[in-house]
Protein backbone atom coordinates (compact mmCIF):
# COMPACT_ATOMS: atom_id res chain seq x y z
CA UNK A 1 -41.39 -1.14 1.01
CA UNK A 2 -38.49 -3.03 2.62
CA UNK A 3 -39.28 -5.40 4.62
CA UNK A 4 -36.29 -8.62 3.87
CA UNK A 5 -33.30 -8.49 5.50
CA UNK A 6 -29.68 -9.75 5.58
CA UNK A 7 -28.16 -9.81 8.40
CA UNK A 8 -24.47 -10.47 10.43
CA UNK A 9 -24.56 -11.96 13.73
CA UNK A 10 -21.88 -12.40 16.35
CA UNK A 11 -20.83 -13.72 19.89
CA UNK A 12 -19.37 -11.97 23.29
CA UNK A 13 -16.05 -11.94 21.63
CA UNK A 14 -16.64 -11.08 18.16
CA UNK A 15 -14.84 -14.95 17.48
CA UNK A 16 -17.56 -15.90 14.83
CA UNK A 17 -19.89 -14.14 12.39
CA UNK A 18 -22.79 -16.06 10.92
CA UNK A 19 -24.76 -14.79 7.85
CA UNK A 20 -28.38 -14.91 7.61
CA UNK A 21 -31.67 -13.40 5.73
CA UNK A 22 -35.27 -13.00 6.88
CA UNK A 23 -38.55 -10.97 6.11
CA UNK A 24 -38.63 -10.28 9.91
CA UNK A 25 -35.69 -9.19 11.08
CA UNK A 26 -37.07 -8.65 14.78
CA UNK A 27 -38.25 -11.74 15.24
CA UNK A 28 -35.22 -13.61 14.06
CA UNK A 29 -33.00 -11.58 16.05
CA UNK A 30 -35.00 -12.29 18.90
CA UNK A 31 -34.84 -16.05 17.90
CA UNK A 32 -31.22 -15.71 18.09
CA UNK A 33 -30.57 -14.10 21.10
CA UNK A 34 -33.16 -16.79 23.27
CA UNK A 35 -31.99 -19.72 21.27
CA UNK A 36 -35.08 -20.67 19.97
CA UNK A 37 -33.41 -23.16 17.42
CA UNK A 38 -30.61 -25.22 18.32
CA UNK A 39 -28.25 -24.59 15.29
CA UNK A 40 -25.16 -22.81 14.86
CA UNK A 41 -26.07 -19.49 16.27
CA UNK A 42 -26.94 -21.15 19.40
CA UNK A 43 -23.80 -23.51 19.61
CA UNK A 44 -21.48 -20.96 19.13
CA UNK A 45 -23.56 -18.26 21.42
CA UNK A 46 -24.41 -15.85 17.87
CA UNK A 47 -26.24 -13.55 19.86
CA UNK A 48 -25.47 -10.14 18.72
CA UNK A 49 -26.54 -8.26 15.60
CA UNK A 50 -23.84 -6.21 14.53
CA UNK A 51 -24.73 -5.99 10.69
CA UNK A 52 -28.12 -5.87 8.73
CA UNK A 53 -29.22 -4.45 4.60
CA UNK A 54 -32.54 -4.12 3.98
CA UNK A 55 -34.23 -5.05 0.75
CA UNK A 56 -37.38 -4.94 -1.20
CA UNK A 57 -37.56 -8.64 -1.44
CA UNK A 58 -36.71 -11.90 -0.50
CA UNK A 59 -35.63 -12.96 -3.36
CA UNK A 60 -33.17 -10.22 -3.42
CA UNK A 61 -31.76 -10.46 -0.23
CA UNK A 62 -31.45 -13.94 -0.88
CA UNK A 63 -28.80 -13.15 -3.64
CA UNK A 64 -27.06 -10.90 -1.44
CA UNK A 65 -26.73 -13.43 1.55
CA UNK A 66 -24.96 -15.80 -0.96
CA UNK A 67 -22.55 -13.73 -1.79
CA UNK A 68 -21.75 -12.43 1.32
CA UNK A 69 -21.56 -16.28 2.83
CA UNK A 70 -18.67 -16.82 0.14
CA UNK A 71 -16.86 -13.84 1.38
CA UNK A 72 -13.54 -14.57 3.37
CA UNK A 73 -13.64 -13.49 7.50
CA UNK A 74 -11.91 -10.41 6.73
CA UNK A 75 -13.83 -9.09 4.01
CA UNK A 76 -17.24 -9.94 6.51
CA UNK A 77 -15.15 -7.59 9.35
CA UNK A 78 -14.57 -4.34 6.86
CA UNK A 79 -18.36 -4.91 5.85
CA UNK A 80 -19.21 -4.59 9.96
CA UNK A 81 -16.20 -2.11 10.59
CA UNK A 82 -17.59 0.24 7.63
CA UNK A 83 -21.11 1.51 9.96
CA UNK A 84 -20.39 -0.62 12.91
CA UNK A 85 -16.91 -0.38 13.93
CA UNK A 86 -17.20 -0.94 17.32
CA UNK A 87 -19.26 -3.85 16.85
CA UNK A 88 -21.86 -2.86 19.07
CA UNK A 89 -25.38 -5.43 19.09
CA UNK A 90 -27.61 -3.35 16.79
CA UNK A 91 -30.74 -4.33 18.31
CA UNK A 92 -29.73 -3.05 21.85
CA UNK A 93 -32.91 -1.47 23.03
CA UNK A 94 -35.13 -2.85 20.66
CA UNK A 95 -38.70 -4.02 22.68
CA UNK A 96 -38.98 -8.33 21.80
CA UNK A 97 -42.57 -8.77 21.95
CA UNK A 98 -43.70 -12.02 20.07
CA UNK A 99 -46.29 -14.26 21.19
């Protein structure tokens, strides 16, 4: 079962990409886009998903959101540009329902 997550967020004008992981991908996105937490993805208006892997664990996506944080900007855009290369927000139409 996969249920952990990395995941690529971005802004209106695709100016900033910020690498994260979760177990519930929803309900981070969701964080994101209402600005639940006042970090970087708020600051800098990270409000679209435009990237995600899934994995079996945590631990594992863990790994894999290290190395991706290390990559260079360009190397982050051909990982978007490979499934996503219109950048569209991934989570358009997805139903936010968390109480």
């Amino acid at each position: 079962m996969k249920n952990s997550h990395v995941y690529l967020m971005t802004n209106k004008n695709n100016t900033v990409i910020y690498t994260g992981v979760s177990s519930q991908l929803e309900k981070r996105v969701y964080q994101h886009k209402t600005k639940f937490y006042k970090g970087f993805t708020a600051k800098y208006n990270c409000d679209q998903l435009v990237y995600f892997e899934e994995f079996n664990s945590i631990k594992e996506a863990i790994e894999r959101e290290k190395q991706i944080k290390k990559y260079r900007r360009q190397k982050k855009v051909d990982l978007i540009e490979i499934d996503n290369p219109e950048w569209k927000d991934l989570s358009e139409g997805w139903v936010f329902n968390f109480n």
